[in-house]
Protein backbone atom coordinates (compact mmCIF):
# COMPACT_ATOMS: atom_id res chain seq x y z
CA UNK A 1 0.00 0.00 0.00
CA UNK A 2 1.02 3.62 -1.11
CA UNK A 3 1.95 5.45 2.11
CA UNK A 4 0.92 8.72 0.09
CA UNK A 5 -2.69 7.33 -0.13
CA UNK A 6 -3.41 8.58 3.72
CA UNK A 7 -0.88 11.44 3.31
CA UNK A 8 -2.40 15.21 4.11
CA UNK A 9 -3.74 16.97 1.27
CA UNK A 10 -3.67 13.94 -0.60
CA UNK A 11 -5.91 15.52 -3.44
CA UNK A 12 -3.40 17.91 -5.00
CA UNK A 13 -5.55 19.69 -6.96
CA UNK A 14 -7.18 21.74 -4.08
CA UNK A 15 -3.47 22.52 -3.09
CA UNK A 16 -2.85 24.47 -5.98
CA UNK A 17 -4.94 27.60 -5.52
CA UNK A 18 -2.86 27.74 -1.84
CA UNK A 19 0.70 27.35 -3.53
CA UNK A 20 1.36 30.77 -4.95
CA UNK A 21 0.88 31.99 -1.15
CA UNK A 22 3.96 30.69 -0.32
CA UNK A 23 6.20 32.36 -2.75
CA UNK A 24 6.38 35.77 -1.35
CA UNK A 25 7.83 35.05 1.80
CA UNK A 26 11.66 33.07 2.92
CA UNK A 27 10.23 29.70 2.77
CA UNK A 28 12.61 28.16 6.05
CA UNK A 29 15.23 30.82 5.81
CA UNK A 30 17.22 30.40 2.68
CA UNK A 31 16.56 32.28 -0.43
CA UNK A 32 16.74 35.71 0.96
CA UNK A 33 13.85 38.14 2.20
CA UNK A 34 14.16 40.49 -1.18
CA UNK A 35 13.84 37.36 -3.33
CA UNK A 36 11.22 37.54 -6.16
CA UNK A 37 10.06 34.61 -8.51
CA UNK A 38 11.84 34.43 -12.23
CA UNK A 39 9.52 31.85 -13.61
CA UNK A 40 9.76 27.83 -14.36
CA UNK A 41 11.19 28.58 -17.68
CA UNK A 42 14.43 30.10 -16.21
CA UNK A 43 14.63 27.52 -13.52
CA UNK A 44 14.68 24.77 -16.64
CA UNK A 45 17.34 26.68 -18.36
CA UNK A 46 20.13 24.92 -16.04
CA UNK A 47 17.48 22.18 -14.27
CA UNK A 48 15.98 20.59 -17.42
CA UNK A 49 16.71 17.14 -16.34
CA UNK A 50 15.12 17.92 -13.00
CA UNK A 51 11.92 19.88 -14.60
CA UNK A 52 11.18 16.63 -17.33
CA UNK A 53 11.05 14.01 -14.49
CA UNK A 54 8.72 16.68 -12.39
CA UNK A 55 6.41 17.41 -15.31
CA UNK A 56 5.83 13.19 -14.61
CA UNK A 57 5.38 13.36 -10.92
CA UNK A 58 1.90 13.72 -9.41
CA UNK A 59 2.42 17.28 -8.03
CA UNK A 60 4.09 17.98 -12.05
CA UNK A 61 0.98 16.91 -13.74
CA UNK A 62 -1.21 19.06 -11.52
CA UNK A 63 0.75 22.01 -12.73
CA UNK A 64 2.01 21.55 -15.88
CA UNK A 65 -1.45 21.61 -17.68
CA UNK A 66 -2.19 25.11 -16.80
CA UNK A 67 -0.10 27.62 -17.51
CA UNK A 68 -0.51 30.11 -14.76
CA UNK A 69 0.16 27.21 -12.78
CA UNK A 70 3.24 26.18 -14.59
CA UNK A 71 4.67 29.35 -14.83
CA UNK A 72 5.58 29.34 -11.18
CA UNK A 73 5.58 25.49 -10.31
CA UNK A 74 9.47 25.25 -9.30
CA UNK A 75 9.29 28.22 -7.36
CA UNK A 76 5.87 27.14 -5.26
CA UNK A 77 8.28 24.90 -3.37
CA UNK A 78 11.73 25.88 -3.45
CA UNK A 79 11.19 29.69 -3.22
CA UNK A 80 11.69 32.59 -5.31
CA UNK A 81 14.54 32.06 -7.10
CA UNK A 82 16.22 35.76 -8.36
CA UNK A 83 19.31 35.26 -6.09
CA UNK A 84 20.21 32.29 -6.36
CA UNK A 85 19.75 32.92 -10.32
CA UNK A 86 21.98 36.11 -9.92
CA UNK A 87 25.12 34.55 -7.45
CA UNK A 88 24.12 31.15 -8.61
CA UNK A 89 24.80 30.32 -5.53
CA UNK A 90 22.58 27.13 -3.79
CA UNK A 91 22.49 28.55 -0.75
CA UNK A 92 20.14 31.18 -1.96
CA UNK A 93 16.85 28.70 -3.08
CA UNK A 94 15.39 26.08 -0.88
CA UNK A 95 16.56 22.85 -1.46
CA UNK A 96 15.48 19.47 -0.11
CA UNK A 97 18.76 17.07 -0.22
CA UNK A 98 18.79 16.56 3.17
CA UNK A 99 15.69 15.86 5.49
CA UNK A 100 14.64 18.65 7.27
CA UNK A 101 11.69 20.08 9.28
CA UNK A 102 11.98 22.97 7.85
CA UNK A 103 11.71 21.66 4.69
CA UNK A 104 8.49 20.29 5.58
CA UNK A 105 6.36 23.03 6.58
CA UNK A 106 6.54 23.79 2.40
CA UNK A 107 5.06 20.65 2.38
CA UNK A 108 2.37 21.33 4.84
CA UNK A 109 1.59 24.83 3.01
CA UNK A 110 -0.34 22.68 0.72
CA UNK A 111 -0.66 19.29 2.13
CA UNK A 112 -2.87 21.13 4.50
CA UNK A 113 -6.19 18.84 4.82
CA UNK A 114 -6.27 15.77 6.88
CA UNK A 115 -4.24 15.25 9.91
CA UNK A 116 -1.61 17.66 8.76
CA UNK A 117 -2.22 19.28 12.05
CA UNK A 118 -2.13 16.23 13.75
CA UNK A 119 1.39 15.40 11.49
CA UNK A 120 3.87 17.75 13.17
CA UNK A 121 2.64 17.17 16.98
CA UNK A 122 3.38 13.41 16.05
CA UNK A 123 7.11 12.04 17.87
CA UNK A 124 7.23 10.75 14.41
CA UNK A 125 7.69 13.82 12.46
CA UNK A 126 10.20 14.94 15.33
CA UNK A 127 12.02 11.78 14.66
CA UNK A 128 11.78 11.29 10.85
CA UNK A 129 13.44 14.85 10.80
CA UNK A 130 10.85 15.76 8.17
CA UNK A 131 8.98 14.39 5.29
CA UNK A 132 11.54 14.52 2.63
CA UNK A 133 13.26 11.14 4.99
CA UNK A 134 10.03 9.56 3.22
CA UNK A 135 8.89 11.13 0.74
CA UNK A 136 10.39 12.19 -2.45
CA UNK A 137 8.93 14.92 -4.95
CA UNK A 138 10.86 14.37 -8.30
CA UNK A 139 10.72 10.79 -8.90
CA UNK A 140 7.61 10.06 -11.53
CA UNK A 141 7.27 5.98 -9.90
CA UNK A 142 6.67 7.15 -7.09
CA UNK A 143 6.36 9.50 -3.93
CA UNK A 144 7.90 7.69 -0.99
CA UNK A 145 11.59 6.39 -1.65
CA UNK A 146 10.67 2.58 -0.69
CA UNK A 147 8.11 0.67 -0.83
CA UNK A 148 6.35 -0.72 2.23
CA UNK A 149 7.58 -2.67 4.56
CA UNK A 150 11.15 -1.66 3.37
CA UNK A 151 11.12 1.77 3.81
CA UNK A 152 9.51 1.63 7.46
CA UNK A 153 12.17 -1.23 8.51
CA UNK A 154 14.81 1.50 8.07
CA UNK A 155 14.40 2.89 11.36
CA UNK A 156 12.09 0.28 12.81
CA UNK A 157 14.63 -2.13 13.10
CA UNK A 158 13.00 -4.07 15.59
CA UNK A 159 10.07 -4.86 13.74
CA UNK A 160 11.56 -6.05 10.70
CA UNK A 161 13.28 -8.44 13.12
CA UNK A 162 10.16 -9.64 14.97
CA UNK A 163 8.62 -9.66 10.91
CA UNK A 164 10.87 -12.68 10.28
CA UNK A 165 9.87 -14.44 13.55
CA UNK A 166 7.69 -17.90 12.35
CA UNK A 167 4.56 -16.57 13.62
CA UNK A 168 3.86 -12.70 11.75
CA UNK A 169 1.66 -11.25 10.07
CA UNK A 170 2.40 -11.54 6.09
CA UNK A 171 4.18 -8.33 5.86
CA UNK A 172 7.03 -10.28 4.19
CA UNK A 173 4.84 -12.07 2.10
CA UNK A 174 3.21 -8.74 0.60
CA UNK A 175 -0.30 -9.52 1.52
CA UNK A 176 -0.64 -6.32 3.74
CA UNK A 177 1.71 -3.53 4.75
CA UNK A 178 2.56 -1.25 7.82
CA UNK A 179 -0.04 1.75 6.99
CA UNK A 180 -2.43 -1.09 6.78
CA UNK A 181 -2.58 -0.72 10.98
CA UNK A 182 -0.45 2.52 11.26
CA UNK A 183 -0.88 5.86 9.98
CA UNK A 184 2.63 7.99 9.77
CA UNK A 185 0.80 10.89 9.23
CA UNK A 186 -1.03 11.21 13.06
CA UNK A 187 -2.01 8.71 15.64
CA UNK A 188 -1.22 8.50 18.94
CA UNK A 189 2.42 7.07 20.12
CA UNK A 190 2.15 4.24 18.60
CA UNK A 191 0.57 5.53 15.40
CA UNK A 192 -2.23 3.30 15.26
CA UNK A 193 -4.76 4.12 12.60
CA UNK A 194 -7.51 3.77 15.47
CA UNK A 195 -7.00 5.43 18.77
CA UNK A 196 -8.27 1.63 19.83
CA UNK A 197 -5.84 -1.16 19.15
CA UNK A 198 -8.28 -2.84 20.22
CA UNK A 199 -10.35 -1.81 17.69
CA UNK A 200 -8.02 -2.07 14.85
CA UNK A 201 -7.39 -5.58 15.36
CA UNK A 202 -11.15 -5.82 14.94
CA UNK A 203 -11.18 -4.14 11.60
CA UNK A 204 -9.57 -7.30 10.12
CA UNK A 205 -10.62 -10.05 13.33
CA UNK A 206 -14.39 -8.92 13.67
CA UNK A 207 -15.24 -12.97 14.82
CA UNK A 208 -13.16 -12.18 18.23
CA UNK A 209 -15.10 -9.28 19.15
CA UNK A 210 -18.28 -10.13 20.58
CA UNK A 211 -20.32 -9.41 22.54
CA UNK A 212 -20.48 -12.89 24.26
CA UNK A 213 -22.11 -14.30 27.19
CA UNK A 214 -18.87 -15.89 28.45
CA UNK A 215 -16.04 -12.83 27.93
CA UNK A 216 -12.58 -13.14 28.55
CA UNK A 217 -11.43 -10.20 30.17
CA UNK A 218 -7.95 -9.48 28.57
CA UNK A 219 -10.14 -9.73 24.43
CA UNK A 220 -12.18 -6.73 26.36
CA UNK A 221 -9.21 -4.54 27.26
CA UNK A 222 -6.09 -5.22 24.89
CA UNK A 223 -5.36 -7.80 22.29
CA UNK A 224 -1.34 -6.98 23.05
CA UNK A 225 -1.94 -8.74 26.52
CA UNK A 226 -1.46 -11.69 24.82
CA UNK A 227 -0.74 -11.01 21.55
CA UNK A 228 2.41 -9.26 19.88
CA UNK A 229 0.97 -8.24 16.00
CA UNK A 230 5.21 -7.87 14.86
CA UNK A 231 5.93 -11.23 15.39
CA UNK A 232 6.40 -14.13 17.53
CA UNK A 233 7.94 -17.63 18.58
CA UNK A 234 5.02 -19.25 19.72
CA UNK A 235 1.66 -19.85 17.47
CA UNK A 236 -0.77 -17.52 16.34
CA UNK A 237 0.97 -14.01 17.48
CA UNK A 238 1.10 -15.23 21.34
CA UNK A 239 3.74 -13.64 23.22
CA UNK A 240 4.41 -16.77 25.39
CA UNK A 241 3.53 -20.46 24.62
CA UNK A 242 0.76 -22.28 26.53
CA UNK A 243 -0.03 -23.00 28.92
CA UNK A 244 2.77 -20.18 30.76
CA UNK A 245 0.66 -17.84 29.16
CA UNK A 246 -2.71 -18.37 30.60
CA UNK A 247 -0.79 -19.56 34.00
CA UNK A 248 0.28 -15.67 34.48
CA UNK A 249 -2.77 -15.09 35.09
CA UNK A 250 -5.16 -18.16 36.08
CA UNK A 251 -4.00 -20.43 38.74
CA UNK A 252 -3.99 -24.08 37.69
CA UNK A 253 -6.37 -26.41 37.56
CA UNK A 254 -6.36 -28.79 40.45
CA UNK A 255 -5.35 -31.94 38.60
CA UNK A 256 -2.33 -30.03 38.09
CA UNK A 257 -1.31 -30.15 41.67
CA UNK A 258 -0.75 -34.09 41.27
CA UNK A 259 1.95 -35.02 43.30
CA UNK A 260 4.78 -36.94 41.81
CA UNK A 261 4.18 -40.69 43.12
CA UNK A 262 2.08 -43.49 42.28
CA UNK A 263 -0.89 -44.27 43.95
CA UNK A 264 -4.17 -42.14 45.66
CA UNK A 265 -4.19 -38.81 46.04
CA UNK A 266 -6.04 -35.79 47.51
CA UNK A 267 -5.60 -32.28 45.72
CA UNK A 268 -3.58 -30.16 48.18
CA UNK A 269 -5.70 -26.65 46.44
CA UNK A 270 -8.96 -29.01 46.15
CA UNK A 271 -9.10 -31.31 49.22
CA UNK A 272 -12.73 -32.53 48.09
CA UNK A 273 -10.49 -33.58 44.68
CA UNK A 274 -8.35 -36.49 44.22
CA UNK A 275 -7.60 -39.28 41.79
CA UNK A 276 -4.49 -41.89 41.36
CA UNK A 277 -1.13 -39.86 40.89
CA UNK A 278 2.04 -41.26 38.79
CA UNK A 279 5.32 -40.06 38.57
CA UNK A 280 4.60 -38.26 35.09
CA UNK A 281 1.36 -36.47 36.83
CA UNK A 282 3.31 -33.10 36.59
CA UNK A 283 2.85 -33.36 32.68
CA UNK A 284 -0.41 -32.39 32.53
CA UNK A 285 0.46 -29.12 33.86
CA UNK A 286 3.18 -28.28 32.21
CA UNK A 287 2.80 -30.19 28.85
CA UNK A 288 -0.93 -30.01 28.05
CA UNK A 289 -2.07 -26.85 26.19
CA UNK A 290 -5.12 -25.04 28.13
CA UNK A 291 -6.69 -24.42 24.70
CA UNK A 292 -7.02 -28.37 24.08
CA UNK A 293 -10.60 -27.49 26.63
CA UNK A 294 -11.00 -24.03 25.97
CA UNK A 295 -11.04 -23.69 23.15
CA UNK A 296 -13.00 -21.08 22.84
CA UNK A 297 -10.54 -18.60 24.11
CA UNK A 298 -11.98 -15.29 22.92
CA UNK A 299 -15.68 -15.89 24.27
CA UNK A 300 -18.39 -17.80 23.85
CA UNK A 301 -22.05 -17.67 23.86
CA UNK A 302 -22.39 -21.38 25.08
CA UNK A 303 -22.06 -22.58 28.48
CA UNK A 304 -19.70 -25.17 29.48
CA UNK A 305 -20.85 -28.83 29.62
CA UNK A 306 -19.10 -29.21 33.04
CA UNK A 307 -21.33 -28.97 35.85
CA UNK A 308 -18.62 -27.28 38.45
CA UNK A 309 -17.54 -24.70 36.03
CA UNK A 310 -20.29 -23.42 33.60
CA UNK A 311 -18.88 -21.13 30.50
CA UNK A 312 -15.47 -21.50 31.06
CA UNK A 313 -15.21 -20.72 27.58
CA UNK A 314 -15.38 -24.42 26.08
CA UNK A 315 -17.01 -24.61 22.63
């Protein structure tokens, strides 16, 4: 997925009525306050190459059908250019080689819709140093400088890690991308589309959501309680294998307190409980999965078919 598909502004052509604001003023300090526009044609006099791959860009053909709109497309972004054309000098025009914050707010001059706003109160944006580390303006393929999840794993490190674990979600595989669950643009701090995680794991899970009669608590507060979306060792996303997992929180069963010997017992947690131990008895604590019963781990509208522990979420 195209990360400039949620990007502010995304519609360009209600951005072009707002770009000829920007030229009268120092756009982030560089060309100089006395700068005036010369006109696209005498930027393409030494920056042809540049100006035929932006006439095939997205933000070229917005422009470069109109010629009021062409006449000053170069400058719109980079500033008036009359001193830099004078002391040729690239100091004296705004240039985006480098990512820069600065930089950005041209970008926000138009990109203005959407969460713009939202955009540079994000820790992202402080991070990124800009959108130029993205995003790239001259190059007709396309408008970020990798494609999904490629660019992201450049500073997210981590995740591309966790991304090759043997339980992920097909990231690798191309079946979905980052901006699929994230936004860059605005979120909270972890840039979740939704301000829910919850939520946003329902947007593609909608069977684990419920309501149900029989609820497990943790599905109701935060699927990250037991799941990890990046990645994982154990199955299906679970940050720990069974049954450690569900032990963290539930205490075991009482035919998990058999003792190791042979021969009759009575449950030390249960003394009304009791059975024949064997030496292997620990096993069924520590080598049975808890979802083998419960299946039904998410909730269930059905009630359990034991008579001591009705909806204990068993299918």
């Amino acid at each position: 997925m195209n990360i400039c598909k949620r990007s502010p502004g995304g519609r360009l052509m209600g951005a072009i009525v707002l770009m000829p604001l920007i030229i009268g003023t120092a756009i982030a300090g560089k060309p100089p306050a006395d700068a005036v526009p010369v006109g696209t044609e005498t930027c393409l006099e030494c920056h042809e190459e540049a100006g035929t791959a932006f006439a095939e860009t997205r933000h070229g053909r917005a422009y470069w059908g109109k010629t009021e709109d062409r006449r000053i497309a170069c400058e719109s972004c980079h500033g008036p250019g009359s001193a830099h054309v004078e002391e040729t000098d690239p100091a004296l025009i705004g240039t985006f080689e480098i990512a820069d914050q600065d930089n950005s707010l041209r970008c926000i001059g138009c990109h203005s819709g959407m969460a713009a706003g939202a955009t540079l109160a994000t820790a992202h944006y402080e991070v990124s140093g800009g959108c130029t580390d993205c995003h790239v303006a001259h190059d007709a393929e396309r408008s970020v400088r990798k494609s999904e999840p490629q660019l992201c794993f450049e500073c997210h490190s981590d995740k591309k890690a966790q991304a090759a674990l043997p339980s992920h979600h097909p990231l690798l595989e191309g079946r979905m991308g980052c901006t699929d669950c994230h936004d860059p643009h605005g979120g909270e701090g972890t840039f979740a589309s939704a301000g829910d995680n919850r939520e946003q794991c329902f947007s593609c899970h909608p069977a684990k959501q419920g309501p149900f009669v029989f609820e497990h608590a943790p599905v109701n507060e935060d699927c990250a309680i037991c799941h990890n979306p990046h990645g994982t060792v154990a199955d299906n996303l679970l940050v720990q294998g069974e049954p450690m997992l569900c032990l963290s929180c539930h205490p075991a069963h009482f035919h998990t307190q058999l003792t190791g010997y042979d021969g009759e017992f009575t449950g030390p947690l249960f003394t009304d409980r009791g059975g024949v131990s064997t030496t292997d008895g620990f096993k069924k604590a520590q080598m049975t999965k808890c979802t083998q019963c419960h299946d039904a781990i998410h909730g269930t509208d059905m009630t359990s078919q034991s008579i001591t522990a009705p909806g204990s979420l068993t299918r």
